[in-house]
N, C-alpha and C. Protein backbone atom coordinates (compact mmCIF):
# COMPACT_ATOMS: atom_id res chain seq x y z
N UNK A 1 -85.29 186.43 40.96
CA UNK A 1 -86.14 187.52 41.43
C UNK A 1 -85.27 188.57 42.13
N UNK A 2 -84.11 188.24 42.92
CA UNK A 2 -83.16 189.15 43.35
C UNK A 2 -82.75 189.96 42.26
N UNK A 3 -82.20 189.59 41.61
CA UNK A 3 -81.51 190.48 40.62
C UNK A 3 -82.52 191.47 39.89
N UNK A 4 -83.53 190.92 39.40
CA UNK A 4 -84.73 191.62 38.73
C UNK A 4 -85.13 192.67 39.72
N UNK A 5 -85.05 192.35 40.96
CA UNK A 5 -85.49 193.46 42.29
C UNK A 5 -84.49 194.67 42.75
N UNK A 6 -83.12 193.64 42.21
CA UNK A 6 -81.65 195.23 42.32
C UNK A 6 -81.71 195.86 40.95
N UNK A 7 -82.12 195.09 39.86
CA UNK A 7 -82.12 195.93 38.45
C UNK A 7 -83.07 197.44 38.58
N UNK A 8 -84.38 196.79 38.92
CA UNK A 8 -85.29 198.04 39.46
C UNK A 8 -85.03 198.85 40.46
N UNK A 9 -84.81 198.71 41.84
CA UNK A 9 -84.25 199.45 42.57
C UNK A 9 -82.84 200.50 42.61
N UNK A 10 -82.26 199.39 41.16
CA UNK A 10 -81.04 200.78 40.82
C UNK A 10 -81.21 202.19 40.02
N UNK A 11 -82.75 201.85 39.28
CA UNK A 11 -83.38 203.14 38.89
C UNK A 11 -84.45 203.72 39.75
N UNK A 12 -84.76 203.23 40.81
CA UNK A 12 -85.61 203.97 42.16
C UNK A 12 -85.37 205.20 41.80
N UNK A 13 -85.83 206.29 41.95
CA UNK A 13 -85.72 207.65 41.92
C UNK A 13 -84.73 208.17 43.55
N UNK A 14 -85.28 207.61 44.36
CA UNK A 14 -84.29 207.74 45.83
C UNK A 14 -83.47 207.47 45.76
N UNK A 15 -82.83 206.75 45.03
CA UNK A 15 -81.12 206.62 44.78
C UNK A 15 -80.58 207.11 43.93
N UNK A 16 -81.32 207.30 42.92
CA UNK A 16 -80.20 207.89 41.72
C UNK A 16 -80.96 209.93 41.27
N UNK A 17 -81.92 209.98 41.52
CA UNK A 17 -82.90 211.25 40.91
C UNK A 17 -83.33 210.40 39.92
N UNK A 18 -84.61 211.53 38.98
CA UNK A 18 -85.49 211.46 38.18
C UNK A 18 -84.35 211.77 37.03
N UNK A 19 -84.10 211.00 35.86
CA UNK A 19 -83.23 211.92 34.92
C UNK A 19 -84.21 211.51 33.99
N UNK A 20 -85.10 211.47 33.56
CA UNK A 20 -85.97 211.57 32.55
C UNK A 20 -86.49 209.46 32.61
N UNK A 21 -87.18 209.49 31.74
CA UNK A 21 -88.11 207.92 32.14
C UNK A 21 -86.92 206.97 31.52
N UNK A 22 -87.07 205.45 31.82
CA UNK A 22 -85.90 204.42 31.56
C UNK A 22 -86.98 203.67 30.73
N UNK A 23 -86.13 203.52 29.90
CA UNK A 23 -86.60 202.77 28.20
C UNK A 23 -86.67 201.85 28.32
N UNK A 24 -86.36 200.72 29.43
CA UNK A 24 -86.11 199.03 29.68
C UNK A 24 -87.25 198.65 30.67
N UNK A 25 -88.06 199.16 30.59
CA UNK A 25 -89.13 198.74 31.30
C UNK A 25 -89.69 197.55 30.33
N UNK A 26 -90.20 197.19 29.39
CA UNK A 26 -90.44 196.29 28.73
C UNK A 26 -89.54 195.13 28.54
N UNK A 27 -88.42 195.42 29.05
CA UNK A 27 -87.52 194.12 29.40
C UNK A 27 -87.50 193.59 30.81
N UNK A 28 -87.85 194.66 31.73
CA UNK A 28 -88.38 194.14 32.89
C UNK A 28 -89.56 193.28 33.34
N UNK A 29 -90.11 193.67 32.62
CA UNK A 29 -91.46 192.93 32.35
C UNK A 29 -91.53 191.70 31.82
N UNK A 30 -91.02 191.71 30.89
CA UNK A 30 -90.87 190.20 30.28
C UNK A 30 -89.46 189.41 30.98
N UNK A 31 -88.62 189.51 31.90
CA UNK A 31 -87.77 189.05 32.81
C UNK A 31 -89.09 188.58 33.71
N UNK A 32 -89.73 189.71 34.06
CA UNK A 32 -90.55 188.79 35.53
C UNK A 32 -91.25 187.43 34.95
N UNK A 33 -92.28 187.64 33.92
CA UNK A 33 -92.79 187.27 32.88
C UNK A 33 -92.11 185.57 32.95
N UNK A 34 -91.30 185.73 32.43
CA UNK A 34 -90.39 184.46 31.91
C UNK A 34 -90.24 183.49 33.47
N UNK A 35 -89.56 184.68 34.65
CA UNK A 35 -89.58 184.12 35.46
C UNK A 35 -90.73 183.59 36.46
N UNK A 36 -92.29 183.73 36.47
CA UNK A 36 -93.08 183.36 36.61
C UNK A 36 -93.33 182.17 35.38
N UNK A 37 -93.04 182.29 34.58
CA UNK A 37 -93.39 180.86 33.83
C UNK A 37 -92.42 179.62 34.08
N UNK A 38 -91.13 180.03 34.76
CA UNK A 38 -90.01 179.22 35.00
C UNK A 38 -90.52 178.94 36.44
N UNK A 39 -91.23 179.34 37.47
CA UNK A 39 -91.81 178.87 38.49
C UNK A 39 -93.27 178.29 38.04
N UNK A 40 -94.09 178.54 37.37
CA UNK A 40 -95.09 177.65 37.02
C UNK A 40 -94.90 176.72 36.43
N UNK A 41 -94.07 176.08 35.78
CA UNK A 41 -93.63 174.63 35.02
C UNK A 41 -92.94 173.88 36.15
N UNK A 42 -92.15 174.32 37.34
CA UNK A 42 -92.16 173.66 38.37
C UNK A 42 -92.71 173.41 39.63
N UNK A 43 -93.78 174.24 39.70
CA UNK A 43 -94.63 174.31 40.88
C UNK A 43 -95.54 172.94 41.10
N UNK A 44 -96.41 172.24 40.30
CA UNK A 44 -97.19 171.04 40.09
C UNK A 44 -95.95 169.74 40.90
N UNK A 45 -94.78 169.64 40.70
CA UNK A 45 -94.18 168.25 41.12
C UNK A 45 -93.27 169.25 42.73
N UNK A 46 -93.10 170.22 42.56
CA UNK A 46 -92.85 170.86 43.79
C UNK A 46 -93.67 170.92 44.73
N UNK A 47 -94.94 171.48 44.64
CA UNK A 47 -96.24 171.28 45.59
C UNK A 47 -96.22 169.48 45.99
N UNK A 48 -96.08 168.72 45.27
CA UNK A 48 -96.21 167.69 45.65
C UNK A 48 -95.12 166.99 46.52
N UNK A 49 -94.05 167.12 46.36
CA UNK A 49 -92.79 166.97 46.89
C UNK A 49 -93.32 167.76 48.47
N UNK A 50 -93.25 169.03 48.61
CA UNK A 50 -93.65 169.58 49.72
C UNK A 50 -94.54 168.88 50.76
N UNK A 51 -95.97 168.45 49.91
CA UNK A 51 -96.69 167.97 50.60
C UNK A 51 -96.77 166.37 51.16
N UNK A 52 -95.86 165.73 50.48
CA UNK A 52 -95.56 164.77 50.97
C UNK A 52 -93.97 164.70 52.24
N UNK A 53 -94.10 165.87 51.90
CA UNK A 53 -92.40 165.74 53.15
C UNK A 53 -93.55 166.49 54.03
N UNK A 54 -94.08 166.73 54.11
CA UNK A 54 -94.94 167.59 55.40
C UNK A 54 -95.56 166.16 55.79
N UNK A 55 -96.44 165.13 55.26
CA UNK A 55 -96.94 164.09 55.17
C UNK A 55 -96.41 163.35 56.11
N UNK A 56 -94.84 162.92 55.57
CA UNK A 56 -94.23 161.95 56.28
C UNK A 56 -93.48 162.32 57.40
N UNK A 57 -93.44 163.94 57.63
CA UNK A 57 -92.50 164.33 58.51
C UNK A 57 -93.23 164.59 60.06
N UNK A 58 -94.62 165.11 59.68
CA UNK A 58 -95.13 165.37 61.05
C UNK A 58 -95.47 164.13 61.92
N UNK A 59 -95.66 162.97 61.61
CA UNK A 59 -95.81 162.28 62.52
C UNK A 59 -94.34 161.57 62.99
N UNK A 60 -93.42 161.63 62.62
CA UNK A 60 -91.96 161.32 63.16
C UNK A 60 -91.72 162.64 63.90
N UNK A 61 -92.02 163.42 63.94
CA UNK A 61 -91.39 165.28 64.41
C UNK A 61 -92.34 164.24 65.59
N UNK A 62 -93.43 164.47 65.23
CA UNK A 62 -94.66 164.61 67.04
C UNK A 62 -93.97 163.40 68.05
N UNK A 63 -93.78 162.07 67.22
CA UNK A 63 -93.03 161.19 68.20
C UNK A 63 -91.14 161.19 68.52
N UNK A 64 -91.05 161.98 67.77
CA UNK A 64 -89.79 162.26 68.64
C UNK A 64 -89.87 163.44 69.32
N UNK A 65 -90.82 164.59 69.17
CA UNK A 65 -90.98 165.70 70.52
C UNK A 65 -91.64 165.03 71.75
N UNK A 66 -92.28 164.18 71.44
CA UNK A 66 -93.15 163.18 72.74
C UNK A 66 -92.25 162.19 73.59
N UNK A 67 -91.38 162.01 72.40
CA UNK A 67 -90.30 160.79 73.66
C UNK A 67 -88.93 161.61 74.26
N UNK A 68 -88.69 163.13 73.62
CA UNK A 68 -87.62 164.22 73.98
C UNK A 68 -88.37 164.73 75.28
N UNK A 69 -89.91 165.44 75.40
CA UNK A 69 -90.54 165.95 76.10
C UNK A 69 -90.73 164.66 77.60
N UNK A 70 -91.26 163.75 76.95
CA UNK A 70 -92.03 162.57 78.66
C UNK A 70 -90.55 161.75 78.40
N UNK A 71 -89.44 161.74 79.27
CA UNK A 71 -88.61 160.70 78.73
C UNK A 71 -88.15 160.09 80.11
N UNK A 72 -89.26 160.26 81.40
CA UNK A 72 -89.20 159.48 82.56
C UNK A 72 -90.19 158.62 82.85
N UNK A 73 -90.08 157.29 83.23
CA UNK A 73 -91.07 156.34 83.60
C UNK A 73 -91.50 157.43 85.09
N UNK A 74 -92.60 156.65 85.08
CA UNK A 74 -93.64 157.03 86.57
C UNK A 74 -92.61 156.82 88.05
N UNK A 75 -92.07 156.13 87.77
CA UNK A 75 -91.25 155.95 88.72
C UNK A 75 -90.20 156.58 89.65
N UNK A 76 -89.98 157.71 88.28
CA UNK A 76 -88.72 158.81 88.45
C UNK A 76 -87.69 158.14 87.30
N UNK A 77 -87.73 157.66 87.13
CA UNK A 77 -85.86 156.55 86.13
C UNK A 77 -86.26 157.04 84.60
N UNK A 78 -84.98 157.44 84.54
CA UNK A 78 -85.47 157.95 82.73
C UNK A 78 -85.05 156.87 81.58
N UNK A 79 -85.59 156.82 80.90
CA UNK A 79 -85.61 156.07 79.57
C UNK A 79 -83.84 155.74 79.13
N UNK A 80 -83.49 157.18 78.30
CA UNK A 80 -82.05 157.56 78.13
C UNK A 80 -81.60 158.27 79.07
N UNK A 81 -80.08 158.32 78.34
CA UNK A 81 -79.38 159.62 78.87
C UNK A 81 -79.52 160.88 78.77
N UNK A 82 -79.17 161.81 79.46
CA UNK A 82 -79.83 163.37 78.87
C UNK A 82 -78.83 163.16 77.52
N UNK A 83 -77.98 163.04 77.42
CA UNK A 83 -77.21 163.38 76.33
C UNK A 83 -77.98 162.47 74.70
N UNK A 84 -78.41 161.65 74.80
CA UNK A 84 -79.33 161.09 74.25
C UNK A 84 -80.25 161.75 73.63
N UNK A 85 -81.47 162.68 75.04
CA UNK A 85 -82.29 163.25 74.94
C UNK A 85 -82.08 164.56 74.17
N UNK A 86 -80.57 164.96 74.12
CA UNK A 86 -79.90 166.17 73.49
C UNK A 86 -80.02 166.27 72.41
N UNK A 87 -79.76 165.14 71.82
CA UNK A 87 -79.16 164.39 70.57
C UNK A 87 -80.66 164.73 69.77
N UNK A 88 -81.60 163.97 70.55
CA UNK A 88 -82.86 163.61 69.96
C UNK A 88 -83.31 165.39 69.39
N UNK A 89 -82.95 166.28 70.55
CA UNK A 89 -83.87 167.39 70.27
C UNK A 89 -82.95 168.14 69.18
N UNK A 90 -81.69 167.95 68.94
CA UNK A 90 -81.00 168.15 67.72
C UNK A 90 -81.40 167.94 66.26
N UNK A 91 -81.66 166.45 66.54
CA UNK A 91 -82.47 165.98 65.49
C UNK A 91 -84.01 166.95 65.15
N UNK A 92 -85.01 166.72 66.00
CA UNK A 92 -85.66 167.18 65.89
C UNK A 92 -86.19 168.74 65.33
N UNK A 93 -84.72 169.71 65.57
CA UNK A 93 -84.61 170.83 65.11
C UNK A 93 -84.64 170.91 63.60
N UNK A 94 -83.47 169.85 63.61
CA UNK A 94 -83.19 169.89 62.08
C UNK A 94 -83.98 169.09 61.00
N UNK A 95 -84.40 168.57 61.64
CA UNK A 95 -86.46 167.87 60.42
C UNK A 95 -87.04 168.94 60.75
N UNK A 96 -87.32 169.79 61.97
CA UNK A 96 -88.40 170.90 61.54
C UNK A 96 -87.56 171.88 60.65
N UNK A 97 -86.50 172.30 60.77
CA UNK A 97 -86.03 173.44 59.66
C UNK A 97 -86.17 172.89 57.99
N UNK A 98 -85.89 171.56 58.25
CA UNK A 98 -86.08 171.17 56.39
C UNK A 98 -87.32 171.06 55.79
N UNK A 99 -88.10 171.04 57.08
CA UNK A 99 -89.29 170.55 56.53
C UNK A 99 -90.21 172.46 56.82
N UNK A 100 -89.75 172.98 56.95
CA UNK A 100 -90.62 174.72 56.63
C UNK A 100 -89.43 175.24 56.17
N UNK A 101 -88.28 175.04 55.22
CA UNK A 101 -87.39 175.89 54.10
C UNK A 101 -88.27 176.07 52.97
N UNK A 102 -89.33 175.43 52.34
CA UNK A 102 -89.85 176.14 51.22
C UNK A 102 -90.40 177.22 51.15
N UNK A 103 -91.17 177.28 52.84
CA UNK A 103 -92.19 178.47 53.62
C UNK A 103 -91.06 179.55 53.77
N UNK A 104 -90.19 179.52 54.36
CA UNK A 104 -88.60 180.76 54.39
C UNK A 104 -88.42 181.26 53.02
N UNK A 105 -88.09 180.08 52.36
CA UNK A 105 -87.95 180.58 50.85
C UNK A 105 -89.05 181.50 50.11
N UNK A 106 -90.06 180.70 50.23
CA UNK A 106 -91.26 181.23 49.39
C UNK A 106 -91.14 182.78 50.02
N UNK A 107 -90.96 183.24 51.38
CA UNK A 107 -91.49 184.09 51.61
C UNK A 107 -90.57 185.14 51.66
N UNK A 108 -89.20 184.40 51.26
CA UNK A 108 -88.31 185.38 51.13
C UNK A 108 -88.02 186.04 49.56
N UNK A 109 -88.81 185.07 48.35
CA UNK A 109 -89.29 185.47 47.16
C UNK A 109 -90.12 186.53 47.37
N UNK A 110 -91.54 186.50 48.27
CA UNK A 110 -92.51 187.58 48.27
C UNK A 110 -91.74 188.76 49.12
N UNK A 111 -90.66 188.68 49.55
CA UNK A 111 -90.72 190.47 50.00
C UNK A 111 -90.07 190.47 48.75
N UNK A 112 -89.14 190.12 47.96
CA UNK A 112 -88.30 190.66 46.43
C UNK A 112 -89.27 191.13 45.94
N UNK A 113 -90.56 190.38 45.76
CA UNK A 113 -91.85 190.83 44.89
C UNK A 113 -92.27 192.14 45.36
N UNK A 114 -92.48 192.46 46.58
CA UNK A 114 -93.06 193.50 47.10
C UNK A 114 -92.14 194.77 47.21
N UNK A 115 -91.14 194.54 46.89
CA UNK A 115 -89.84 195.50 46.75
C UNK A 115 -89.96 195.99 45.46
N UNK A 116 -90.19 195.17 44.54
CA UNK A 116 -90.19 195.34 43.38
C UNK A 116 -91.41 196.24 43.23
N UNK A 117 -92.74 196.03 43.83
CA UNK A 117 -93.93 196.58 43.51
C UNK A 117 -93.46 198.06 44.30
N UNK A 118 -92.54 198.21 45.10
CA UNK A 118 -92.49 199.43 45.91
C UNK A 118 -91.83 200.83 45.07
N UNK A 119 -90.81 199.58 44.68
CA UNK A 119 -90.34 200.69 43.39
C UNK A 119 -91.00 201.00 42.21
N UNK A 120 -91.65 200.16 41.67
CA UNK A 120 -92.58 200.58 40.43
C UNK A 120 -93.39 201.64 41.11
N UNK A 121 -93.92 201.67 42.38
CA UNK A 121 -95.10 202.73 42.69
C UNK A 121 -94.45 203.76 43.14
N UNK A 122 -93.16 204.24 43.57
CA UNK A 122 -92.07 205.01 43.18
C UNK A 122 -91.88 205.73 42.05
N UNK A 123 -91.52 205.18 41.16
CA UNK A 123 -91.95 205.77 39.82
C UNK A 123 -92.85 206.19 39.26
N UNK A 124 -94.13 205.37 39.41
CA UNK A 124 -95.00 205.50 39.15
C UNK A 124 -95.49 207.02 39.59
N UNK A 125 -94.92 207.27 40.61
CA UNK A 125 -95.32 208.58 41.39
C UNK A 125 -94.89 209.64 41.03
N UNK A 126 -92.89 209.58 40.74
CA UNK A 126 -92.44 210.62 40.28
C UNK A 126 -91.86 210.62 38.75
N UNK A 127 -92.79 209.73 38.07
CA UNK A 127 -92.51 210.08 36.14
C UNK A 127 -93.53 211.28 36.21
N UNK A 128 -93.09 212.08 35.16
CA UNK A 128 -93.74 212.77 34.21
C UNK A 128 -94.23 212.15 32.90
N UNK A 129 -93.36 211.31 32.38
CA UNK A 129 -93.85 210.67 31.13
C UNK A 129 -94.88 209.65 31.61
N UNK A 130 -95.62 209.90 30.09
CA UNK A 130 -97.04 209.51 29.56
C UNK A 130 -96.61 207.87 29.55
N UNK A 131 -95.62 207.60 28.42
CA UNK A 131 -95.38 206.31 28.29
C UNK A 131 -94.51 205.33 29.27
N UNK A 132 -93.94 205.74 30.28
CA UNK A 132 -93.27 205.56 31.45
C UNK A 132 -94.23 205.21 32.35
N UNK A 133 -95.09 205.94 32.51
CA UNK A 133 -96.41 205.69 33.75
C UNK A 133 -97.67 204.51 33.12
N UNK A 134 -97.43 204.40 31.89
CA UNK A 134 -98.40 203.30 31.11
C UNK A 134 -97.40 202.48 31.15
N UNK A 135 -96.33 201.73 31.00
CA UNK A 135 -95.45 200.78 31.01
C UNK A 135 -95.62 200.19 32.26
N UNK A 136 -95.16 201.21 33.50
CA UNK A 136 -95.07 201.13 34.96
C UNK A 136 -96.74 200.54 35.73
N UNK A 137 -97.55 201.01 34.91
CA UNK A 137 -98.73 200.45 34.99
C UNK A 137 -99.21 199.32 34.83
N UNK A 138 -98.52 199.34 33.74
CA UNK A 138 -98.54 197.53 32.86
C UNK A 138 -98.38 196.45 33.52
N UNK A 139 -96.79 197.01 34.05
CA UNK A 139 -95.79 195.93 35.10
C UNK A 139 -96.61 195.70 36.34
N UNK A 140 -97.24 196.86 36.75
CA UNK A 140 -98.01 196.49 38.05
C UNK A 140 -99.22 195.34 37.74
N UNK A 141 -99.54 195.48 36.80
CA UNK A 141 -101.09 195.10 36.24
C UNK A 141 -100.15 193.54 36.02
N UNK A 142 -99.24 193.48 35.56
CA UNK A 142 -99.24 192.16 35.60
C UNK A 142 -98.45 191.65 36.95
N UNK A 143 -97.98 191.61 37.49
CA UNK A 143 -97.92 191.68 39.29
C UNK A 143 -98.88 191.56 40.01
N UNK A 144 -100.10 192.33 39.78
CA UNK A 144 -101.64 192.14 40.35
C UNK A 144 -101.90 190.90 39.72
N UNK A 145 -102.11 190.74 38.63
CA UNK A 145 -102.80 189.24 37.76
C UNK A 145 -102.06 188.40 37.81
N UNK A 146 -100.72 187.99 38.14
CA UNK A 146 -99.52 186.46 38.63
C UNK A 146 -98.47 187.48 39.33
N UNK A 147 -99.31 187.09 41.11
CA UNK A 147 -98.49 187.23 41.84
C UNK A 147 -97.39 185.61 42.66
N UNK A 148 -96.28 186.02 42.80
CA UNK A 148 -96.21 184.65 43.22
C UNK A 148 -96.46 183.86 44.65
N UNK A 149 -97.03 183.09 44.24
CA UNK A 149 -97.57 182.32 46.08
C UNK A 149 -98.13 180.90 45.47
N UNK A 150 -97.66 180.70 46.70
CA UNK A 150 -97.45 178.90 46.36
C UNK A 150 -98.45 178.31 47.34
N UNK A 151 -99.53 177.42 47.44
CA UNK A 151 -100.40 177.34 48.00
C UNK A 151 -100.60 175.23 47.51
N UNK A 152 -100.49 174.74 48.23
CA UNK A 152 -100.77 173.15 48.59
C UNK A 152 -102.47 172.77 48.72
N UNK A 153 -102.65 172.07 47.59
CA UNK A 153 -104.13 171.30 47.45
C UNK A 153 -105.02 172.94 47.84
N UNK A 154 -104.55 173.99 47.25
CA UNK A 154 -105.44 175.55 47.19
C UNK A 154 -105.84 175.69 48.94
N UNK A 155 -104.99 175.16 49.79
CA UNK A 155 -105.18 174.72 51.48
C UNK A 155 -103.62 175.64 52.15
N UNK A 156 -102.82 174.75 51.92
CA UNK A 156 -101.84 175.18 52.80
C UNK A 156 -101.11 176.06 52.13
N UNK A 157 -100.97 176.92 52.53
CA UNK A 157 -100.11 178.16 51.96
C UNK A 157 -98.82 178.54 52.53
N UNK A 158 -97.60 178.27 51.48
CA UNK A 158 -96.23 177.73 51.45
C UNK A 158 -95.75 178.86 51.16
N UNK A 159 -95.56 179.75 52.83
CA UNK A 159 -94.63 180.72 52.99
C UNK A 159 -94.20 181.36 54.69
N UNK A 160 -94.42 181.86 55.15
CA UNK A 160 -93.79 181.88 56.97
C UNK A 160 -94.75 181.68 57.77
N UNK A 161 -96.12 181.55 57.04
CA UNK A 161 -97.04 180.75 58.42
C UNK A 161 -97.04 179.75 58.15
N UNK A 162 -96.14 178.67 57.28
CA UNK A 162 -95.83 177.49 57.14
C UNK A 162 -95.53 176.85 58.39
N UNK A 163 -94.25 177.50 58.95
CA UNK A 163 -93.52 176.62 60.37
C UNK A 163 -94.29 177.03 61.69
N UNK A 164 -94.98 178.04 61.44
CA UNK A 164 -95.70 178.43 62.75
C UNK A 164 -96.88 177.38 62.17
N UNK A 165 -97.29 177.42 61.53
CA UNK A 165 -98.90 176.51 61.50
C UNK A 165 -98.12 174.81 62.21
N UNK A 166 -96.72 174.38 61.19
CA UNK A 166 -96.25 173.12 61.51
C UNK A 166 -96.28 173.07 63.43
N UNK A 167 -95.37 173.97 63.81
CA UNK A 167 -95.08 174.36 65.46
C UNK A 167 -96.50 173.99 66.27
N UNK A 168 -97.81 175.09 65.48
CA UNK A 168 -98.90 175.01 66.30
C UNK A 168 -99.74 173.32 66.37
N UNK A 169 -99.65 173.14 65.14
CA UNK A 169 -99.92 171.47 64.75
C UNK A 169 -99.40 170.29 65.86
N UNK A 170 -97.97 170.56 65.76
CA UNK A 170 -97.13 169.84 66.46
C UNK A 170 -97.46 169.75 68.12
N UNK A 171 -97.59 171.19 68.81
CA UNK A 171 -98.00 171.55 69.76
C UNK A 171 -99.38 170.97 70.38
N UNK A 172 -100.17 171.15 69.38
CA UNK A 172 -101.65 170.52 69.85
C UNK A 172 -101.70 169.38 69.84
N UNK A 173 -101.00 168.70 69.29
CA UNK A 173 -101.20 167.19 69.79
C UNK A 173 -100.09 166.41 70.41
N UNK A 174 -98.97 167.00 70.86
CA UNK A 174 -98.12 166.72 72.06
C UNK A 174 -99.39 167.27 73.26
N UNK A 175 -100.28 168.11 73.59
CA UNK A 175 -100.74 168.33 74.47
C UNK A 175 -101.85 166.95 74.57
N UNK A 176 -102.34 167.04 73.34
CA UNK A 176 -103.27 165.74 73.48
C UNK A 176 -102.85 163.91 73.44
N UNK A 177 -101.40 163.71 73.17
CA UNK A 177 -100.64 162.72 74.02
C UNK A 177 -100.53 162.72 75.53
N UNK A 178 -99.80 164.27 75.49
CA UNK A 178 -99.70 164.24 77.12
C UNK A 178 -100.79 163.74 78.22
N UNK A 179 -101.63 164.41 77.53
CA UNK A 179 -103.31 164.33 78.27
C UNK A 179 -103.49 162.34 78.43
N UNK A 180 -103.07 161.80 77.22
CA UNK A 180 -103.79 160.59 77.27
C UNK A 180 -103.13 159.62 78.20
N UNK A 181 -101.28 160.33 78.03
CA UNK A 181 -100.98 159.34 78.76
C UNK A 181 -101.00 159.54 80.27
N UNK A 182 -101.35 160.53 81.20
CA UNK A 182 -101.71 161.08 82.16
C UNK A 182 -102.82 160.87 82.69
């Protein structure tokens, strides 16, 4: 999708001028084309993969933020060492980053997409040609009808409110441990 997004943007009209309409629009099209079908033949065992690392990951994330967060008996005397406790929240960083990289990714696919749509409506604006502005139309029209977004059981939607939803998840029920064991 990068490349397909610098191919178009190298005929933007803001960078180069208008020198009359570009004849490869129909190869652009069928590039996105192809590459939406090369993400739909893997999306079905990917969604699933996802949703099972979200599955198995949030309840190990919540009990190791719960024993990093309360890690003193009532007494005052702590469990571990801070360096321990260091360790733990190290860990813990790095299961939440692996486990919201598809949400980074995904969503770093949708600005390429929306870059791409910025420049087609660019053109779209400053062609004169008839068949240039029906091509450019086309491309949009199919951009409107398979946009890409990745969405879990048609529920969780796998792109940057991924790790904030995981964070807020995580959050609400470290509060409702805290509560119980208090």
């Amino acid at each position: 999708m990068h490349v397909l997004s610098k191919k178009i943007e190298y005929h933007w009209p803001r960078n180069h001028g208008v020198n009359g309409p570009m004849k490869n629009w129909a190869d652009y099209l069928n590039i996105y084309w192809q590459l939406m079908d090369s993400f739909r033949s893997v999306e079905s065992p990917m969604k699933n993969l996802i949703l099972i690392n979200l599955l198995t990951t949030f309840p190990k994330l919540l009990v190791w933020i719960y024993n990093s967060v309360i890690f003193q008996k009532p007494d005052g005397n702590t469990y571990e060492p801070i360096g321990a406790v260091v360790v733990t929240c190290l860990e813990n960083a790095h299961v939440a980053l692996l486990t919201t990289l598809p949400g980074v990714m995904g969503a770093m696919i949708q600005s390429r997409v929306d870059r791409i749509k910025l420049a087609l409506a660019t053109r779209l604006y400053l062609s004169e040609d008839a068949t240039e502005i029906a091509d450019v139309r086309r491309f949009l029209e199919l951009i409107k009808r398979r946009p890409f977004e990745i969405r879990i059981l048609r529920l969780i939607p796998v792109d940057m409110n991924l790790p904030v939803g995981l964070l807020s998840l995580c959050t609400t029920y470290l509060i409702v441990l805290a509560q119980f064991r208090g």
